[in-house]
PDB file of N, CA and C in Angstrom:
ATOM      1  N   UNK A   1      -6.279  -2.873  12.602  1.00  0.00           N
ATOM      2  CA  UNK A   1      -6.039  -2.009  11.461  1.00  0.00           C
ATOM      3  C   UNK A   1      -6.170  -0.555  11.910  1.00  0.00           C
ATOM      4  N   UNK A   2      -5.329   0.417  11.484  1.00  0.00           N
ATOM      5  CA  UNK A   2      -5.395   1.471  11.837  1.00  0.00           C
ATOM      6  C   UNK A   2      -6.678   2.032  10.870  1.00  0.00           C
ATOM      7  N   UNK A   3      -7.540   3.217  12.006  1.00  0.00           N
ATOM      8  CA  UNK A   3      -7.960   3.571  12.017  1.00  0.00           C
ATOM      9  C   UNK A   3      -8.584   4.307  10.692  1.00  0.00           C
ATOM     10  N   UNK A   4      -7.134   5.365  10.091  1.00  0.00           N
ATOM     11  CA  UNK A   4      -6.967   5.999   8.377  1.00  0.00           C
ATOM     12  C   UNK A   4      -7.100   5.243   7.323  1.00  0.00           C
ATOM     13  N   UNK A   5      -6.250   3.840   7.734  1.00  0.00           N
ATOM     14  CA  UNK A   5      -6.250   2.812   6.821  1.00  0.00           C
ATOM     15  C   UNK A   5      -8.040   2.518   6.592  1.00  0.00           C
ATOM     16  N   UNK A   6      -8.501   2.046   7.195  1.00  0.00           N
ATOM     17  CA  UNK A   6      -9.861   1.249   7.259  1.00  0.00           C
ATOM     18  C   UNK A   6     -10.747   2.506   6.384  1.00  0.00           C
ATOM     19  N   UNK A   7     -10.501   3.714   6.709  1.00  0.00           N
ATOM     20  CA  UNK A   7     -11.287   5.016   6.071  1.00  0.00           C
ATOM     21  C   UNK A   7     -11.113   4.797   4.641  1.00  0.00           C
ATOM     22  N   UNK A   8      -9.310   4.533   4.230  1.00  0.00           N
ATOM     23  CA  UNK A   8      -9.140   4.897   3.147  1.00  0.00           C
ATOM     24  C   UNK A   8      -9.652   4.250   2.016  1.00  0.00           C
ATOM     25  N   UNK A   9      -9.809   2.368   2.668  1.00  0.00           N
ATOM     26  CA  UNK A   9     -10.416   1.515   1.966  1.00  0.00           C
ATOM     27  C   UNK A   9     -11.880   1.760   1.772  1.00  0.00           C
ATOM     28  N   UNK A  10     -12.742   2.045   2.472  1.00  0.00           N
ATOM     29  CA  UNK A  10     -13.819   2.222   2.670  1.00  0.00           C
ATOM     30  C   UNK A  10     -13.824   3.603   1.703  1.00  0.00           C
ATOM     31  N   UNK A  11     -13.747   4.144   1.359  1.00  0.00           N
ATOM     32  CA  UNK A  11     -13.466   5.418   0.528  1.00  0.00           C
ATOM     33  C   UNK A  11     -12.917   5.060  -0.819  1.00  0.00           C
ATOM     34  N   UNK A  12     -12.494   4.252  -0.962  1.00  0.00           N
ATOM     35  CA  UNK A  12     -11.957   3.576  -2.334  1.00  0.00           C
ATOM     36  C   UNK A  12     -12.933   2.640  -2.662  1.00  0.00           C
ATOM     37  N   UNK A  13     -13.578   1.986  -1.712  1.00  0.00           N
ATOM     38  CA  UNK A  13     -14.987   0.792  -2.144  1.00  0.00           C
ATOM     39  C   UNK A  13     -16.173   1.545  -2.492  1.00  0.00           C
ATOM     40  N   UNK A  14     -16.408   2.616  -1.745  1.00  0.00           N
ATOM     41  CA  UNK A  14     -17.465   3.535  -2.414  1.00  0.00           C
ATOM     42  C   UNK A  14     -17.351   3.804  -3.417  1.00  0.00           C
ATOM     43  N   UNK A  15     -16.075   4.847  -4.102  1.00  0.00           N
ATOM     44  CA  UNK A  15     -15.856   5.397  -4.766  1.00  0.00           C
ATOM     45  C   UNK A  15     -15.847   4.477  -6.290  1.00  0.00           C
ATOM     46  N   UNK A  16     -15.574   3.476  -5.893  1.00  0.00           N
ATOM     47  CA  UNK A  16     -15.326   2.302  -7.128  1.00  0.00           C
ATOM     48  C   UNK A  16     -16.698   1.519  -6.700  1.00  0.00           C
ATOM     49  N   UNK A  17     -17.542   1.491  -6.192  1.00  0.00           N
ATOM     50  CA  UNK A  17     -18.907   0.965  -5.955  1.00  0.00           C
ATOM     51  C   UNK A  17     -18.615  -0.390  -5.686  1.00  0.00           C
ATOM     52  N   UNK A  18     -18.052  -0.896  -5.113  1.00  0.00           N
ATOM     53  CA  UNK A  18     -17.292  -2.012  -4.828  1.00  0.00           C
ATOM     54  C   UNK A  18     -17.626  -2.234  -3.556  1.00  0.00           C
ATOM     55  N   UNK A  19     -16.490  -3.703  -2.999  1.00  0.00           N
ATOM     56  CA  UNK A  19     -16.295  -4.075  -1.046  1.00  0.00           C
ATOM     57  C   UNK A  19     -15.116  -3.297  -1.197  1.00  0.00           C
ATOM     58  N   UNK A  20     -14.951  -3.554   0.431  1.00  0.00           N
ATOM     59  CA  UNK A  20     -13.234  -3.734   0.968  1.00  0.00           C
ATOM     60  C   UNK A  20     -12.513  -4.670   0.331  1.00  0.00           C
ATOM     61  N   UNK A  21     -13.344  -5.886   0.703  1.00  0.00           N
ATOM     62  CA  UNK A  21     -12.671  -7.241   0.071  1.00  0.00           C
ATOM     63  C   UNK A  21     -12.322  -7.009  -1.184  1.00  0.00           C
ATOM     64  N   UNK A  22     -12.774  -6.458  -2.354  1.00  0.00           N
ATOM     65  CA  UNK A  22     -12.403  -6.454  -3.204  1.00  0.00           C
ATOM     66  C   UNK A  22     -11.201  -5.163  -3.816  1.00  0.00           C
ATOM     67  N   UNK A  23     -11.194  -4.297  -2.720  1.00  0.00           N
ATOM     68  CA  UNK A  23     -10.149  -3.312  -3.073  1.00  0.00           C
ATOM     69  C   UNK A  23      -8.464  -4.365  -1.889  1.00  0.00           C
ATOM     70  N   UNK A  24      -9.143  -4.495  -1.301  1.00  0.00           N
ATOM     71  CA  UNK A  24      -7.840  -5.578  -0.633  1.00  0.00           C
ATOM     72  C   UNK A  24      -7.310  -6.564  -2.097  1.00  0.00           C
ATOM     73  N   UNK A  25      -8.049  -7.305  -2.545  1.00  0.00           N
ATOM     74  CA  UNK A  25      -8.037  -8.612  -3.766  1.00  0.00           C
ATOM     75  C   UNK A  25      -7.065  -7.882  -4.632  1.00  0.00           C
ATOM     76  N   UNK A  26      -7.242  -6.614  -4.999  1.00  0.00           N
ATOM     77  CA  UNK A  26      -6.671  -5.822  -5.880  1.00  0.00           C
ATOM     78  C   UNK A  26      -5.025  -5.114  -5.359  1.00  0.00           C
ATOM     79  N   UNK A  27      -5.351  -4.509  -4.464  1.00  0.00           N
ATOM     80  CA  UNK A  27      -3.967  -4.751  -3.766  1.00  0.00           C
ATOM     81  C   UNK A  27      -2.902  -5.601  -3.307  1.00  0.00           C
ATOM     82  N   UNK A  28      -3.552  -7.116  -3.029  1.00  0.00           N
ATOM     83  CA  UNK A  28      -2.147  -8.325  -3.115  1.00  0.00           C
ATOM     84  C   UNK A  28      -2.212  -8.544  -4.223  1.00  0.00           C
ATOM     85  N   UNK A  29      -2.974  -8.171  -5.587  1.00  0.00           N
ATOM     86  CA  UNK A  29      -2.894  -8.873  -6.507  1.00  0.00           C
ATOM     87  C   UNK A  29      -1.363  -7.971  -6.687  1.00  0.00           C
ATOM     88  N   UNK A  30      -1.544  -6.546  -7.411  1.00  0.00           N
ATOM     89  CA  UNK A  30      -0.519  -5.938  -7.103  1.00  0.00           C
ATOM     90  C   UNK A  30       1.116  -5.967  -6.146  1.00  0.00           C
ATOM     91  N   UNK A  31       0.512  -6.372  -5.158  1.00  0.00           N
ATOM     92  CA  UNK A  31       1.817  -7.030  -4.400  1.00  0.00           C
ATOM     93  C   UNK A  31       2.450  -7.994  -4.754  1.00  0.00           C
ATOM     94  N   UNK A  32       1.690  -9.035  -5.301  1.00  0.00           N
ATOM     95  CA  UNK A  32       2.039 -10.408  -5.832  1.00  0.00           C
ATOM     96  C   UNK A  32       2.655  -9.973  -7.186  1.00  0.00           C
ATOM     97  N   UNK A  33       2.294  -9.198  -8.330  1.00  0.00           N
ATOM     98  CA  UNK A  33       3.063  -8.605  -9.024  1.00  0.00           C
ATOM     99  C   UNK A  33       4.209  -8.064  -8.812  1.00  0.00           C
ATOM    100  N   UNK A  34       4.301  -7.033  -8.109  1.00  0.00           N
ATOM    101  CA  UNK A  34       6.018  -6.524  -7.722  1.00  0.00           C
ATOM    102  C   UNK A  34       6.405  -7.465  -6.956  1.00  0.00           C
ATOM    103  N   UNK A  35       6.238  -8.290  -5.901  1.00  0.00           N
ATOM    104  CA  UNK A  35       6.772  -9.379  -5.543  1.00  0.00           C
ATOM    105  C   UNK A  35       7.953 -10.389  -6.212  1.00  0.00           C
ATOM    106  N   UNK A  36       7.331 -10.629  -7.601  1.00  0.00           N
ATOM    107  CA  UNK A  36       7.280 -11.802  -8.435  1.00  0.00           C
ATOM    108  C   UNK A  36       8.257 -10.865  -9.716  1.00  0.00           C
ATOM    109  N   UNK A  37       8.626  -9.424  -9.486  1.00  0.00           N
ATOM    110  CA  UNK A  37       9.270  -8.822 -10.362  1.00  0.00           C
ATOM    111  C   UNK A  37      10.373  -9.320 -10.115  1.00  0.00           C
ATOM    112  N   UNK A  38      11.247  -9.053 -11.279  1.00  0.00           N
ATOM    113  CA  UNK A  38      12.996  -9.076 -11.640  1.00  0.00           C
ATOM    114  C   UNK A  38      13.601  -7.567 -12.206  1.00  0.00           C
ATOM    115  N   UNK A  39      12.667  -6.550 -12.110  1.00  0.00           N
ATOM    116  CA  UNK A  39      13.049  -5.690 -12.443  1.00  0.00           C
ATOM    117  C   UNK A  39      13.907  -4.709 -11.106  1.00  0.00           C
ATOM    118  N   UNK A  40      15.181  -4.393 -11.292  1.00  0.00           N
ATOM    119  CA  UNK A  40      15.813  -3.709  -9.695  1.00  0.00           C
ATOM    120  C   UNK A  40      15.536  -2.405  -9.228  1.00  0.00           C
ATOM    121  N   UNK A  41      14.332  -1.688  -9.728  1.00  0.00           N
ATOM    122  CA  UNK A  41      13.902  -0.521  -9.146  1.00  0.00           C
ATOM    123  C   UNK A  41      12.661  -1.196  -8.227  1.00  0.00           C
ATOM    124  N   UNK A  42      11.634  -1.975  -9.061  1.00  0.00           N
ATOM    125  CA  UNK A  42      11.083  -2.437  -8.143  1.00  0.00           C
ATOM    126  C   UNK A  42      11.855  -3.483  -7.151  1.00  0.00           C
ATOM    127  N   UNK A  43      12.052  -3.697  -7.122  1.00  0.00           N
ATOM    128  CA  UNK A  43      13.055  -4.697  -6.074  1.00  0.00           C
ATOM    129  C   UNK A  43      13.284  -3.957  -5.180  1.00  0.00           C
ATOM    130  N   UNK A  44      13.921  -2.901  -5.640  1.00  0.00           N
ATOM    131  CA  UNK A  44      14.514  -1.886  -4.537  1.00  0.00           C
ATOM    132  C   UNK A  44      13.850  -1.144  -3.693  1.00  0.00           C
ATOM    133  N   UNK A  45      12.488  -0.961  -4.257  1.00  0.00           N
ATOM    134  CA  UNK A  45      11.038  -0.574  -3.785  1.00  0.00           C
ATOM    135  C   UNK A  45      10.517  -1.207  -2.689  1.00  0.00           C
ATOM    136  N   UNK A  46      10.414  -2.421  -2.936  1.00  0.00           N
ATOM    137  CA  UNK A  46       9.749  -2.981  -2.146  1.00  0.00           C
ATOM    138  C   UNK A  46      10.386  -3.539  -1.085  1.00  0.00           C
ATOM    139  N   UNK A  47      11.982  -3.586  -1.156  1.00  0.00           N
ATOM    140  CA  UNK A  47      12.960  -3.989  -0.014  1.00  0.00           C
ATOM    141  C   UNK A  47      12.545  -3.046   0.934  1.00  0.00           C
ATOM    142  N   UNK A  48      12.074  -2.149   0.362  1.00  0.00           N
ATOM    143  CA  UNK A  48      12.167  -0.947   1.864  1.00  0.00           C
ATOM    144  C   UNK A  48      10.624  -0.947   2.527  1.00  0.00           C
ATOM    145  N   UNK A  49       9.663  -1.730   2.107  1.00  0.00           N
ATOM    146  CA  UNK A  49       8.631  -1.619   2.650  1.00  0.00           C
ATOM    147  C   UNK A  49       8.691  -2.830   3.705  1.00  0.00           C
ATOM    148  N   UNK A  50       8.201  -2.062   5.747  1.00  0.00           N
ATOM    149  CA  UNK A  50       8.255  -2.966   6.521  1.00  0.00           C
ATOM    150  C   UNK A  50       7.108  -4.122   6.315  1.00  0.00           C
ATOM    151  N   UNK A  51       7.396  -5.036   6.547  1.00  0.00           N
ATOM    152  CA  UNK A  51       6.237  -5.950   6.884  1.00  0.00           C
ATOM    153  C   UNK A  51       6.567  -7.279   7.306  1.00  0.00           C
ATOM    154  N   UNK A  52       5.377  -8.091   8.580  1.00  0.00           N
ATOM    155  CA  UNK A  52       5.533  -8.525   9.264  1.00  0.00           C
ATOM    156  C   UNK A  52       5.897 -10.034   8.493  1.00  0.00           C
ATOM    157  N   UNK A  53       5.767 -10.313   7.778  1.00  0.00           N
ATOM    158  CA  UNK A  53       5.785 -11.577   6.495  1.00  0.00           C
ATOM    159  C   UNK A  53       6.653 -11.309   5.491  1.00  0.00           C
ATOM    160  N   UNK A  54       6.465 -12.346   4.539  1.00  0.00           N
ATOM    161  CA  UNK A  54       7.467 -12.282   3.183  1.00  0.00           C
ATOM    162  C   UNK A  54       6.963 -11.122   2.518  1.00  0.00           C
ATOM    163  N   UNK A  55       6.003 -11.093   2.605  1.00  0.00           N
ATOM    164  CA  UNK A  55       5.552  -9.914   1.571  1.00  0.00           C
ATOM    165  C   UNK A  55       4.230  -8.858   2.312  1.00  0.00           C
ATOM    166  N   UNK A  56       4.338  -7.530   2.353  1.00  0.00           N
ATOM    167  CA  UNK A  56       3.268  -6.564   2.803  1.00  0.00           C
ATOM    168  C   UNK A  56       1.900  -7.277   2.600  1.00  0.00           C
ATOM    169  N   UNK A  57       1.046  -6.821   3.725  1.00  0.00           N
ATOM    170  CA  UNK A  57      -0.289  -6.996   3.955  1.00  0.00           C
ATOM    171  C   UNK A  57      -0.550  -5.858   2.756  1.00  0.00           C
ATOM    172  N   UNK A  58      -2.540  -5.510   2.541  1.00  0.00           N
ATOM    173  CA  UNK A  58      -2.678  -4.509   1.856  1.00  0.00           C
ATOM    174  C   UNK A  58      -2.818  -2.997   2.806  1.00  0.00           C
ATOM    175  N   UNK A  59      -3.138  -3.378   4.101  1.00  0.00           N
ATOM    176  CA  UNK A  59      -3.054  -2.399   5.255  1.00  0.00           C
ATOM    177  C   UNK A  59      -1.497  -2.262   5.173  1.00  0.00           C
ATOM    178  N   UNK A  60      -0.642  -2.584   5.488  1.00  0.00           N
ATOM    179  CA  UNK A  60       1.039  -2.463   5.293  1.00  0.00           C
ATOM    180  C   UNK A  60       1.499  -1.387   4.466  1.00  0.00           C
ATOM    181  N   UNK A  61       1.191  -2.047   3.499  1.00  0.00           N
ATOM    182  CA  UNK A  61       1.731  -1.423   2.001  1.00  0.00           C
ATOM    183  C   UNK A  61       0.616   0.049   1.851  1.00  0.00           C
ATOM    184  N   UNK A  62      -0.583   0.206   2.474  1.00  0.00           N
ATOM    185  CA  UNK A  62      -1.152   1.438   2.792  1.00  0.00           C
ATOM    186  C   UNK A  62      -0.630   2.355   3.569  1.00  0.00           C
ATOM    187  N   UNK A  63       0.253   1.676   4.849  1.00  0.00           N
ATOM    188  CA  UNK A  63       0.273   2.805   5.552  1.00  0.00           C
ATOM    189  C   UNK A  63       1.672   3.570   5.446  1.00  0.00           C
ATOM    190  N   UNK A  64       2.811   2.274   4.612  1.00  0.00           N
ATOM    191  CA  UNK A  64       4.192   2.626   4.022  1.00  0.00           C
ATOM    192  C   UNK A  64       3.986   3.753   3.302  1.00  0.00           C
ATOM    193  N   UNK A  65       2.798   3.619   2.350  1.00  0.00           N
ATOM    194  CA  UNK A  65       2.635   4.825   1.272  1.00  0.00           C
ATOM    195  C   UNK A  65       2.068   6.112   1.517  1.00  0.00           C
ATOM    196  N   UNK A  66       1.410   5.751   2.735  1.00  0.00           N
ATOM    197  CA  UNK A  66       0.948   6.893   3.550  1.00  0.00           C
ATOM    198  C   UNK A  66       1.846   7.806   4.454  1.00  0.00           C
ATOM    199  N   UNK A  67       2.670   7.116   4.959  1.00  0.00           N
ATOM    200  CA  UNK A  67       3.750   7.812   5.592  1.00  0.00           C
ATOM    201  C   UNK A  67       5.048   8.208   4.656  1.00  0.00           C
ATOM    202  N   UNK A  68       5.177   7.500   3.321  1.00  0.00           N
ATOM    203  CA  UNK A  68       6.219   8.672   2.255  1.00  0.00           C
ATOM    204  C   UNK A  68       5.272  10.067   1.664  1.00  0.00           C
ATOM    205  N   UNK A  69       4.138   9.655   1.604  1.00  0.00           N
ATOM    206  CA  UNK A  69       4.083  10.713   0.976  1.00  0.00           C
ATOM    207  C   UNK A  69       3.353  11.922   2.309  1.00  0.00           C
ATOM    208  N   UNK A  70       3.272  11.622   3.721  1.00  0.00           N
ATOM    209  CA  UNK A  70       3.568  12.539   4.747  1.00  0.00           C
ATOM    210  C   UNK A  70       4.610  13.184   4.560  1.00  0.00           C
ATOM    211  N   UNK A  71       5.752  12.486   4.193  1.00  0.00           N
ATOM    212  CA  UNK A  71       7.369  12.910   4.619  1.00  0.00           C
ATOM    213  C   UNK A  71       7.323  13.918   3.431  1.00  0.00           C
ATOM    214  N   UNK A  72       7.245  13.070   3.055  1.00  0.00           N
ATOM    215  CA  UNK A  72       7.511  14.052   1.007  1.00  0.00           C
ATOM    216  C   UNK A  72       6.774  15.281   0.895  1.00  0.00           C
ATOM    217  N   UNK A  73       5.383  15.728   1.429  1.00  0.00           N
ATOM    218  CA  UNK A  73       5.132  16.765   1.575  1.00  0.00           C
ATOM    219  C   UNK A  73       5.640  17.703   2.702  1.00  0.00           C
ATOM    220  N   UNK A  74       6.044  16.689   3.448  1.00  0.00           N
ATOM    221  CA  UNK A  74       6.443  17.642   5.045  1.00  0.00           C
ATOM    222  C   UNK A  74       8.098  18.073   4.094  1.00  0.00           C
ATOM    223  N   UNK A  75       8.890  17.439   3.717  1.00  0.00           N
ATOM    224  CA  UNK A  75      10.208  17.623   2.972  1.00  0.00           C
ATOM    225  C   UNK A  75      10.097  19.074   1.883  1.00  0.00           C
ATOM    226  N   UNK A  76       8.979  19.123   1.199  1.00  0.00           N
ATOM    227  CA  UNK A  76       9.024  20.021   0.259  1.00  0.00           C
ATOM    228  C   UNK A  76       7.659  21.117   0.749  1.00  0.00           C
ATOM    229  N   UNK A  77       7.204  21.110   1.604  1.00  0.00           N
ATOM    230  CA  UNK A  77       6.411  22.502   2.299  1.00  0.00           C
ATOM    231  C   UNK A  77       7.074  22.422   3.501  1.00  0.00           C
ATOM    232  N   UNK A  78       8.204  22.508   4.041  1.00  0.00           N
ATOM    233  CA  UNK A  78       8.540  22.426   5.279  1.00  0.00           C
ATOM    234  C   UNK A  78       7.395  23.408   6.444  1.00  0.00           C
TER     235      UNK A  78
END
């Protein structure tokens, strides 16, 4: 697991007084939701996220979202 990733969870389990495990639980739950959608924005969403399986890990789907919204600020503060 990368390095940011592992911070970010750990920073979200504090913050929610929680585990990892349980901010992970919460994130495939979520995955398993848009997964299981029929709606075509999400569809279209999630076609574009890489991952090594049918469906994103919760590290995956962290670091996809981590690197749009790199771009997206690097795009609009050039």
């Amino acid at each position: 697991m990368e390095p940011i990733i592992q911070e970010a969870l750990e920073a979200v389990a504090r913050q929610k007084r929680t585990t990892i495990e349980a901010i992970r639980a919460e994130i495939e739950e979520a995955i398993d939701q848009a997964w299981s959608s029929c709606d075509p924005a999400v569809i279209f969403f999630h076609e574009d996220i890489p991952c090594e399986g049918e469906k994103p890990t919760p590290e995956e789907l962290l670091a996809y979202l981590c690197l749009r919204i790199f771009f997206c600020d690097l795009l609009k503060n050039p």
